[in-house]
PDB file of N, CA and C in Angstrom:
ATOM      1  N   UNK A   1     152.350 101.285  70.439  1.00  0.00           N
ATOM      2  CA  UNK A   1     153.733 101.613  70.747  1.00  0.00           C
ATOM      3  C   UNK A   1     153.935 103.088  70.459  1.00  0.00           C
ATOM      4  N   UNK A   2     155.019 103.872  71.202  1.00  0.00           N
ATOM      5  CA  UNK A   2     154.662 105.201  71.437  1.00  0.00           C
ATOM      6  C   UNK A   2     156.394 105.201  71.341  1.00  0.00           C
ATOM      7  N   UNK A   3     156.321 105.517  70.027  1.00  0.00           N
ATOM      8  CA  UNK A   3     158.072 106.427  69.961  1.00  0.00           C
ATOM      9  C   UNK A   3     159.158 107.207  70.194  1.00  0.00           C
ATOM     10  N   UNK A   4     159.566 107.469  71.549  1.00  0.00           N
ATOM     11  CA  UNK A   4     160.180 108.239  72.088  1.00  0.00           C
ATOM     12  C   UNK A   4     161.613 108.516  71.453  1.00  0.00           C
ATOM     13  N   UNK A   5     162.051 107.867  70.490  1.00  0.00           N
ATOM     14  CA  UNK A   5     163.300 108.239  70.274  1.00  0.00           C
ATOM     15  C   UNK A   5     164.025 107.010  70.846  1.00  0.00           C
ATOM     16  N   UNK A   6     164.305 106.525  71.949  1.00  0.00           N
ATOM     17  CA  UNK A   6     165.099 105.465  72.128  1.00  0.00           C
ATOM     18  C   UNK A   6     165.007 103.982  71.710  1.00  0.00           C
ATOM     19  N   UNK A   7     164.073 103.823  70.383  1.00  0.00           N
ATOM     20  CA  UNK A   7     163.537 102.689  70.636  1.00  0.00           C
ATOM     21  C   UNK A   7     164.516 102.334  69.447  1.00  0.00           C
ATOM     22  N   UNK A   8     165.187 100.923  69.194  1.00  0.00           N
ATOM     23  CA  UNK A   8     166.078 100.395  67.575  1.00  0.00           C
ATOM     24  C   UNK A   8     165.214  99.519  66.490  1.00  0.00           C
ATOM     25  N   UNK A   9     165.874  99.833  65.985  1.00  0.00           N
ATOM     26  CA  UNK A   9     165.154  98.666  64.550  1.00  0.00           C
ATOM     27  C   UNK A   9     164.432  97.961  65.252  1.00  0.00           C
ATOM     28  N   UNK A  10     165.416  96.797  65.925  1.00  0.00           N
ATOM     29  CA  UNK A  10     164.838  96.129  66.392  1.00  0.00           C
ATOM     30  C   UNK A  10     163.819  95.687  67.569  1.00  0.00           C
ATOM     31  N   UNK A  11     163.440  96.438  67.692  1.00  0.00           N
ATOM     32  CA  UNK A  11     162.341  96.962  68.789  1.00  0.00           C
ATOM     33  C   UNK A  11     161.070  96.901  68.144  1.00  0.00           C
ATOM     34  N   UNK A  12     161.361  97.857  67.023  1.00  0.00           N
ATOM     35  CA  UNK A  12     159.732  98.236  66.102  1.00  0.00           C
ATOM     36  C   UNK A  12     159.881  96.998  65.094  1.00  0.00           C
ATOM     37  N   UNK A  13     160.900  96.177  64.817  1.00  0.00           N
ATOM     38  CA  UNK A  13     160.898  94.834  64.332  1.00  0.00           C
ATOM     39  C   UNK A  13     159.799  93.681  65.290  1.00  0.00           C
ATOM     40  N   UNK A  14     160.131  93.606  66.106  1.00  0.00           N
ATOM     41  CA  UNK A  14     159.755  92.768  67.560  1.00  0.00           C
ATOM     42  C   UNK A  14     158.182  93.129  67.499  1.00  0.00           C
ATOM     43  N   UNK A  15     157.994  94.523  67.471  1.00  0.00           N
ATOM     44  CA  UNK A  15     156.958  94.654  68.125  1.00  0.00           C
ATOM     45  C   UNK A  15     156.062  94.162  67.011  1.00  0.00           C
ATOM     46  N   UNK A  16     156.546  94.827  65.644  1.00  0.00           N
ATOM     47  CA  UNK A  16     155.555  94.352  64.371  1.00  0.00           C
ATOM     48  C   UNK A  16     155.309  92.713  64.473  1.00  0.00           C
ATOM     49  N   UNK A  17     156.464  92.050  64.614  1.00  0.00           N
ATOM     50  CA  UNK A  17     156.148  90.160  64.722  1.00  0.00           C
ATOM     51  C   UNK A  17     155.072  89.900  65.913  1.00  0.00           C
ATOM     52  N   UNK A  18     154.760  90.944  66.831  1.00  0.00           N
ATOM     53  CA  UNK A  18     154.070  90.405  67.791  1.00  0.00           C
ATOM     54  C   UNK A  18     152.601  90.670  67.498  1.00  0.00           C
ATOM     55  N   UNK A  19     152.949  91.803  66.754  1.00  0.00           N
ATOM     56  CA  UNK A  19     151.319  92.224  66.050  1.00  0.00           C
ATOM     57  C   UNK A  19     150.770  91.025  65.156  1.00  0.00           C
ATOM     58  N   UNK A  20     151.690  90.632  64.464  1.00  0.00           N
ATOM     59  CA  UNK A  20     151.179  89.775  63.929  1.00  0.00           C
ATOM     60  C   UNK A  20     151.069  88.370  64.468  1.00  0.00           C
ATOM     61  N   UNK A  21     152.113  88.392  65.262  1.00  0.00           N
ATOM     62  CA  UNK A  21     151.262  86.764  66.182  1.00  0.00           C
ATOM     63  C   UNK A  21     149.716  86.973  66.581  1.00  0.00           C
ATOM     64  N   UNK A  22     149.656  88.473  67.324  1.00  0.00           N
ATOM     65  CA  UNK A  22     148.500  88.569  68.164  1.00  0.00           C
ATOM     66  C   UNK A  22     147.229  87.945  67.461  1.00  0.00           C
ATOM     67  N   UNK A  23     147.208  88.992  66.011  1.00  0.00           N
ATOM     68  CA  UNK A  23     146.312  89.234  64.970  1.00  0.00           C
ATOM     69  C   UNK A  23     146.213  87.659  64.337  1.00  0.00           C
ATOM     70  N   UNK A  24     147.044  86.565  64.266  1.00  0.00           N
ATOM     71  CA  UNK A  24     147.091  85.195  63.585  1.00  0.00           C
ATOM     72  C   UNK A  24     147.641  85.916  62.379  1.00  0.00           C
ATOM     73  N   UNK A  25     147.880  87.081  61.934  1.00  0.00           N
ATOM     74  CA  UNK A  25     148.181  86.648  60.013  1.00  0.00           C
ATOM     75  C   UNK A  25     149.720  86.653  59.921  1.00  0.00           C
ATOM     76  N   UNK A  26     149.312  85.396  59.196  1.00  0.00           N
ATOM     77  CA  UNK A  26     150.956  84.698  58.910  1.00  0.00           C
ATOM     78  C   UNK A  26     151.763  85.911  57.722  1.00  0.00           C
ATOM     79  N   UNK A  27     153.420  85.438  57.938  1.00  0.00           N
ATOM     80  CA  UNK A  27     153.829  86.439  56.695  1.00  0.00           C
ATOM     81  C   UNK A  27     153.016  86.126  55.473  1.00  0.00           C
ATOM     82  N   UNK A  28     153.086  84.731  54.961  1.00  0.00           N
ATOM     83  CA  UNK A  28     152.616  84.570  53.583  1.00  0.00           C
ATOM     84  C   UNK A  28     151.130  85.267  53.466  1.00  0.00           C
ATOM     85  N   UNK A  29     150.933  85.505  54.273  1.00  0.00           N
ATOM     86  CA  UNK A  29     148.991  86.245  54.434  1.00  0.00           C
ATOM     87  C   UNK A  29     149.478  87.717  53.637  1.00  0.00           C
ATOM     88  N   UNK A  30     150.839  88.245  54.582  1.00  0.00           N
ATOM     89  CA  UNK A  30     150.958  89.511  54.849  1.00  0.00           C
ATOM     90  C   UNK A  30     151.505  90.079  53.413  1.00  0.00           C
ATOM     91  N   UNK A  31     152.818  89.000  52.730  1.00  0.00           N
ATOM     92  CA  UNK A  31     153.413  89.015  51.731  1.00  0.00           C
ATOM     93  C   UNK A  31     152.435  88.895  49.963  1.00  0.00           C
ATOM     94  N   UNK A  32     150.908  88.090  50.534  1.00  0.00           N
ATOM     95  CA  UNK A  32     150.103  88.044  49.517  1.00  0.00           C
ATOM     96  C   UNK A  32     149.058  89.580  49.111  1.00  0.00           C
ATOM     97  N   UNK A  33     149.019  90.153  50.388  1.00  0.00           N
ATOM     98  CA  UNK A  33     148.495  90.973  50.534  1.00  0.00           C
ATOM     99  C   UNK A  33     149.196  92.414  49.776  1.00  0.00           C
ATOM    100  N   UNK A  34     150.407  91.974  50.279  1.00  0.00           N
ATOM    101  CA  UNK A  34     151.486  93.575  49.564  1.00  0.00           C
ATOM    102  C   UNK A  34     152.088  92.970  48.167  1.00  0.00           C
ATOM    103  N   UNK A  35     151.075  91.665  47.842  1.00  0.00           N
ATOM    104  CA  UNK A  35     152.222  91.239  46.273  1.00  0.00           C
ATOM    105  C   UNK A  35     153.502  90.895  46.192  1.00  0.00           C
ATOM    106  N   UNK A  36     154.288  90.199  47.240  1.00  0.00           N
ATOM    107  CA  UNK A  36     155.303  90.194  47.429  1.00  0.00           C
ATOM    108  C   UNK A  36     156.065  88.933  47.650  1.00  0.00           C
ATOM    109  N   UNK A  37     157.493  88.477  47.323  1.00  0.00           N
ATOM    110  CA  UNK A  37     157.576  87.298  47.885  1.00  0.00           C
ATOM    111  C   UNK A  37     158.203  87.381  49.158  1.00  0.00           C
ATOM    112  N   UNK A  38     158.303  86.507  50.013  1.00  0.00           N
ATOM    113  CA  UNK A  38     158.781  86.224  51.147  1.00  0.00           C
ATOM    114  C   UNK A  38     159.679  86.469  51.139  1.00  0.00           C
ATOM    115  N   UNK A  39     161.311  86.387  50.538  1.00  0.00           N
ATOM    116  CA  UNK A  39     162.001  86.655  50.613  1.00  0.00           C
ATOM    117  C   UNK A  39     161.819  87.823  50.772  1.00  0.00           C
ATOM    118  N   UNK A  40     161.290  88.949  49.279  1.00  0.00           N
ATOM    119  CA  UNK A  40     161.189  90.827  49.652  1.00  0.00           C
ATOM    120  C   UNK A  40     161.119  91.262  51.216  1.00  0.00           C
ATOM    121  N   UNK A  41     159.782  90.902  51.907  1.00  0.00           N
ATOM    122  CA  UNK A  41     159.519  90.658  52.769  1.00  0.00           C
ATOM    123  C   UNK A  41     161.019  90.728  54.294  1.00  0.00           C
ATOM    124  N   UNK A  42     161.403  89.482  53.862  1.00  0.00           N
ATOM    125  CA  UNK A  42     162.513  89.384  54.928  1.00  0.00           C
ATOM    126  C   UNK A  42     163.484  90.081  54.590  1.00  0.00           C
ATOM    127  N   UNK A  43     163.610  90.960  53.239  1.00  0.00           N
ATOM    128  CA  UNK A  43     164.553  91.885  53.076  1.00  0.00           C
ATOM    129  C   UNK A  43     164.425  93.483  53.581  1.00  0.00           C
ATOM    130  N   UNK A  44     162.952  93.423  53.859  1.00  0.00           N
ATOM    131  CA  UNK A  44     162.203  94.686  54.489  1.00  0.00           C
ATOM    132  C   UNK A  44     163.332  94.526  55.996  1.00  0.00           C
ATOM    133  N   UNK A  45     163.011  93.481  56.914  1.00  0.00           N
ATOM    134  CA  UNK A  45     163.063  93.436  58.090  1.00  0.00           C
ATOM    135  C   UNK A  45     164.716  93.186  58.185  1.00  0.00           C
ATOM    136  N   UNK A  46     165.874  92.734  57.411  1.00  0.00           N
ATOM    137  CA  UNK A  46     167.349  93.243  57.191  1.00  0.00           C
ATOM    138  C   UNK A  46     167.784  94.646  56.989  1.00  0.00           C
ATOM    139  N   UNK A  47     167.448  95.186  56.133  1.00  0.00           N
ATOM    140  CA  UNK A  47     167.452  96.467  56.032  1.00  0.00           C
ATOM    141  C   UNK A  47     168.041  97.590  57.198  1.00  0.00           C
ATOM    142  N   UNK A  48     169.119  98.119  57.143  1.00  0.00           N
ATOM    143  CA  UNK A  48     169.503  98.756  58.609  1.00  0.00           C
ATOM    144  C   UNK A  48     168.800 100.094  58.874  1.00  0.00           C
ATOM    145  N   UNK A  49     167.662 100.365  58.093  1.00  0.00           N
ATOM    146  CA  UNK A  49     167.227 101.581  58.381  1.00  0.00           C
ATOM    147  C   UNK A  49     165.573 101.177  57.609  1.00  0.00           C
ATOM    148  N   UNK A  50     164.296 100.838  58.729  1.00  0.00           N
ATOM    149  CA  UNK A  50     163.268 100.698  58.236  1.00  0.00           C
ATOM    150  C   UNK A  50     162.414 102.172  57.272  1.00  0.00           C
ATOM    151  N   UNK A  51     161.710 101.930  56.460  1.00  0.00           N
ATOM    152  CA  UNK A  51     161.029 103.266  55.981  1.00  0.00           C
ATOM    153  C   UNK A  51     159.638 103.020  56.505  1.00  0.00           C
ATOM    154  N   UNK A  52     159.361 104.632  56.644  1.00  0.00           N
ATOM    155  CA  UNK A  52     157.530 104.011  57.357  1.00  0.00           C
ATOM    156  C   UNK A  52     156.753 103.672  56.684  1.00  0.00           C
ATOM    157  N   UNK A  53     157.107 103.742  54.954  1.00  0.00           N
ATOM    158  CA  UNK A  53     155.947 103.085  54.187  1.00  0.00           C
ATOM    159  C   UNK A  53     156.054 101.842  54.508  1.00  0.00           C
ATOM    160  N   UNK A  54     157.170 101.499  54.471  1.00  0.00           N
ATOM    161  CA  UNK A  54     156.932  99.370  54.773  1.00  0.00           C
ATOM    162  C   UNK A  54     156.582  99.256  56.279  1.00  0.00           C
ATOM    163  N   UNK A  55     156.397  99.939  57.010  1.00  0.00           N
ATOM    164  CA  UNK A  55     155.961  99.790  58.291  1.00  0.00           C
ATOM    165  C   UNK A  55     154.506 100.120  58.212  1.00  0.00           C
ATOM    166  N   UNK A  56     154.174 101.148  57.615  1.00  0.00           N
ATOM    167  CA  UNK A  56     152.604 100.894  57.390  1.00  0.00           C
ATOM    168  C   UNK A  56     152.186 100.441  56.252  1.00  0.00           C
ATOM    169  N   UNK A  57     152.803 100.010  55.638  1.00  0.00           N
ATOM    170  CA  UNK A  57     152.075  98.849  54.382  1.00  0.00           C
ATOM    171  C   UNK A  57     152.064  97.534  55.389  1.00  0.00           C
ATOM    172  N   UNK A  58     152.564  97.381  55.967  1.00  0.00           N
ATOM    173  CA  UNK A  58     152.697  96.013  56.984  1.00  0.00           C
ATOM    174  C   UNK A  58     151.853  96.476  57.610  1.00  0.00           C
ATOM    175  N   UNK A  59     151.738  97.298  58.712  1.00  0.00           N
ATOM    176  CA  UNK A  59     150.614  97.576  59.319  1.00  0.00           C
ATOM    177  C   UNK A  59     149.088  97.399  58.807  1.00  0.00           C
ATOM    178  N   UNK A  60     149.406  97.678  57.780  1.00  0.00           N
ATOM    179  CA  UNK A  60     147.806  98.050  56.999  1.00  0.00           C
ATOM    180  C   UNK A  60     147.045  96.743  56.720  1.00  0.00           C
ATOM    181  N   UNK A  61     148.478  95.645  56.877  1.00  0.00           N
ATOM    182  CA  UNK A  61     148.172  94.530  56.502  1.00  0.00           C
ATOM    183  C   UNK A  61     147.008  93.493  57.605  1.00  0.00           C
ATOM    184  N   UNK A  62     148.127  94.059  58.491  1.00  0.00           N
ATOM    185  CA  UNK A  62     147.466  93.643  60.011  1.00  0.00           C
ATOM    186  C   UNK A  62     146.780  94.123  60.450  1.00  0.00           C
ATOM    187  N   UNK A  63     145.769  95.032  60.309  1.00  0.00           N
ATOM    188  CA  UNK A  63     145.172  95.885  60.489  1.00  0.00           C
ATOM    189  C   UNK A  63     145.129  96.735  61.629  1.00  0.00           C
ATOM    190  N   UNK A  64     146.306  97.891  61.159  1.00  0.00           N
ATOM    191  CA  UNK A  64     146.672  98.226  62.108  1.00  0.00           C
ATOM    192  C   UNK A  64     147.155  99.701  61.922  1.00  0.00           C
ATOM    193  N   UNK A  65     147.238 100.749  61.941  1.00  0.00           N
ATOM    194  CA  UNK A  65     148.196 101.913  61.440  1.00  0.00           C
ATOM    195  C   UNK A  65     148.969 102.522  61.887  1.00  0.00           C
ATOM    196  N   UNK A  66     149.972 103.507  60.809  1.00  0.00           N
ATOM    197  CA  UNK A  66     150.891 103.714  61.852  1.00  0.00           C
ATOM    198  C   UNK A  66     150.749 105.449  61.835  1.00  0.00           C
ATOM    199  N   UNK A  67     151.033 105.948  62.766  1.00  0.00           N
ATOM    200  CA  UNK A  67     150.499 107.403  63.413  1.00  0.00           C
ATOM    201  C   UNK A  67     151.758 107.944  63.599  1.00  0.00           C
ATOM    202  N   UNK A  68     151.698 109.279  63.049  1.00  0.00           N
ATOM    203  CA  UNK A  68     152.960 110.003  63.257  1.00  0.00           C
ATOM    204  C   UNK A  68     152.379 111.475  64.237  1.00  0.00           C
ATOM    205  N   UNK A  69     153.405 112.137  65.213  1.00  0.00           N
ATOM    206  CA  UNK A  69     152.842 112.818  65.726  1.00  0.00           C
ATOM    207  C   UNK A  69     153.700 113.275  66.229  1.00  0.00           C
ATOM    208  N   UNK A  70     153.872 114.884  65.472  1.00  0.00           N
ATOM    209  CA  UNK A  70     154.891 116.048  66.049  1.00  0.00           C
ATOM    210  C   UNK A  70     154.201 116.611  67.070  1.00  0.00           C
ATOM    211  N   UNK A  71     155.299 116.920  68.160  1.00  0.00           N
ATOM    212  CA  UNK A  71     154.871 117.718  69.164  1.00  0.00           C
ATOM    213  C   UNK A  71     156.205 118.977  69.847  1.00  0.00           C
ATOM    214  N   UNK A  72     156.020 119.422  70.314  1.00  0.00           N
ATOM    215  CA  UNK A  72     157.118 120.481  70.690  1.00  0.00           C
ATOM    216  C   UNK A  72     157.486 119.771  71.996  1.00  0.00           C
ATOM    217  N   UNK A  73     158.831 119.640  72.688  1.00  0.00           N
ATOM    218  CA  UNK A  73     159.616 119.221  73.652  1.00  0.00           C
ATOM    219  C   UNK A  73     159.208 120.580  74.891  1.00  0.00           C
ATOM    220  N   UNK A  74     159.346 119.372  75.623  1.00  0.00           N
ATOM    221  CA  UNK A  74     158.657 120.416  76.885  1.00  0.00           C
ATOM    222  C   UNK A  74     159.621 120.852  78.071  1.00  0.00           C
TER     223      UNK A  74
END
């Protein structure tokens, strides 16, 4: 997924649940992995403003990362 700016929470929400369908690992996989309970977890994905550490601590989970990448507007 490639961040243009228009994308919402819930978009990069969506897309993370699909990563993890793709991949099979369940939350409790994902939640054992970051030490966490399920609830924490579903408090990540309420949250009205995600941080990219919990997006790539999740990622990392799924094995997956997340890439940041400044560029100048053309």
């Amino acid at each position: 997924m490639i961040y243009k700016g228009t994308e919402t929470n819930n978009d990069i929400k969506k897309k993370i649940k699909s990563i993890s369908a793709e991949t099979e690992i369940s939350i409790s996989d994902i939640c054992q992995k970051l030490n966490i309970m399920p609830q924490s977890y579903q408090n990540i994905f309420k949250k009205q403003k995600l941080a990219f550490s919990d997006i790539a601590d999740i990622l990392d989970c799924l094995g997956y990362e997340l890439e940041i990448n400044f560029k100048p507007k053309e």
